[in-house]
Protein backbone atom coordinates (compact mmCIF):
# COMPACT_ATOMS: atom_id res chain seq x y z
CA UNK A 1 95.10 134.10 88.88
CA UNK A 2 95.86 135.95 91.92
CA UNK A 3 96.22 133.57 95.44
CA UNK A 4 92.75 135.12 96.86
CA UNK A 5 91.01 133.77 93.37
CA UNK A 6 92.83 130.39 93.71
CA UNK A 7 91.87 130.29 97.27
CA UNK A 8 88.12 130.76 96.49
CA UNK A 9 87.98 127.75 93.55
CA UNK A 10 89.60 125.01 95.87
CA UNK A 11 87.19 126.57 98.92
CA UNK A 12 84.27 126.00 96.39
CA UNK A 13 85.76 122.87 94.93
CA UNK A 14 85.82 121.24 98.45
CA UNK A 15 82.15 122.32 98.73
CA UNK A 16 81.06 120.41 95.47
CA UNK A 17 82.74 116.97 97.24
CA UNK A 18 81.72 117.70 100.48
CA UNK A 19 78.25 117.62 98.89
CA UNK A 20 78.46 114.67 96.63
CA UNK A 21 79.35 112.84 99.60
CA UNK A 22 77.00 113.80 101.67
CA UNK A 23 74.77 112.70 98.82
CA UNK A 24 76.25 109.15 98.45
CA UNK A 25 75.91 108.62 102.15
CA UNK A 26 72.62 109.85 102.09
CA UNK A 27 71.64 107.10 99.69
CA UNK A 28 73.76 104.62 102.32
CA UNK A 29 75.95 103.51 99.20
CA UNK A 30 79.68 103.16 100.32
CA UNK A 31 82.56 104.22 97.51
CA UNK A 32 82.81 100.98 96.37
CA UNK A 33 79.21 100.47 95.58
CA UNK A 34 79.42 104.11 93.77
CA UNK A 35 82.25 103.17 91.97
CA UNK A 36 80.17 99.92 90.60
CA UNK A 37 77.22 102.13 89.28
CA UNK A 38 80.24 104.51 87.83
CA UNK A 39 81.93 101.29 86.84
CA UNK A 40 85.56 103.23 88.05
CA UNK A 41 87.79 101.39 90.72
CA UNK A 42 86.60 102.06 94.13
CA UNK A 43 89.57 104.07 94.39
CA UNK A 44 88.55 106.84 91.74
CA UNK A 45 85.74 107.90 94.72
CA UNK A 46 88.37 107.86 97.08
CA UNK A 47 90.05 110.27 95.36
CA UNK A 48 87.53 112.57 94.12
CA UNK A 49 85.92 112.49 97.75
CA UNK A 50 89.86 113.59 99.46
CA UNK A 51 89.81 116.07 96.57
CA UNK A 52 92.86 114.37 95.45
CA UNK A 53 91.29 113.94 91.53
CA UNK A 54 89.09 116.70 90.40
CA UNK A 55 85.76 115.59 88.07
CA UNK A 56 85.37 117.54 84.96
CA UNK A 57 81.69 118.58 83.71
CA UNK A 58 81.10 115.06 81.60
CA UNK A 59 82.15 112.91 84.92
CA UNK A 60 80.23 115.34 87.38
CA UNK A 61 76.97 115.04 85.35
CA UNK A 62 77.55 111.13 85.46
CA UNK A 63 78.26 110.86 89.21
CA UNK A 64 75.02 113.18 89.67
CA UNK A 65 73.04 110.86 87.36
CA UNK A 66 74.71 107.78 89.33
CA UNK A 67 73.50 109.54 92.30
CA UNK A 68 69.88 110.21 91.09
CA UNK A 69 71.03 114.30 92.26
CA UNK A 70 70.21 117.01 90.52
CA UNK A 71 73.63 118.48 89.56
CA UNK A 72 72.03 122.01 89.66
CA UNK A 73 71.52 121.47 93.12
CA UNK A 74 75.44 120.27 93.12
CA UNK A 75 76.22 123.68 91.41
CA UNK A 76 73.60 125.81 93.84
CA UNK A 77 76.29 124.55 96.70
CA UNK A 78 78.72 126.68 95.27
CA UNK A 79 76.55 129.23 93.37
CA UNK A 80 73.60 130.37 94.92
CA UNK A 81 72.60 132.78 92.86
CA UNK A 82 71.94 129.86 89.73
């Protein structure tokens, strides 16, 4: 993977949290009352949210669902064109 392609999947990666935060604040829950509904340790949001951990397609669908989101909308953020 060349640096311009690996540049482009952490630019749409951030995206993807930027929005699933936006969408937890939205709903005024904090990480830690996330994290109960995910039943993860308050720190697991922290983590995903400072792109420090990066969710895989099972967890993203679950954090969507925990969300009440649409995770097509989720995916829209970084891919229009779906």
């Amino acid at each position: 993977m060349t640096r311009e392609a690996i540049r482009l999947v952490v630019e749409k990666g951030d995206r993807l949290v930027a929005w699933l935060k936006d969408q937890r604040e939205e709903r005024g829950l904090t990480m830690r009352d996330l994290a109960l509904l995910l039943s993860v340790p308050h720190s697991f949001i922290g983590k995903v949210e400072q792109a420090e951990r990066r969710l895989d397609v099972v967890e993203f669908l679950t954090y969507c669902e925990a969300l009440n989101v649409s995770p097509v909308d989720g995916l829209k953020v970084i891919n229009p064109a779906l």
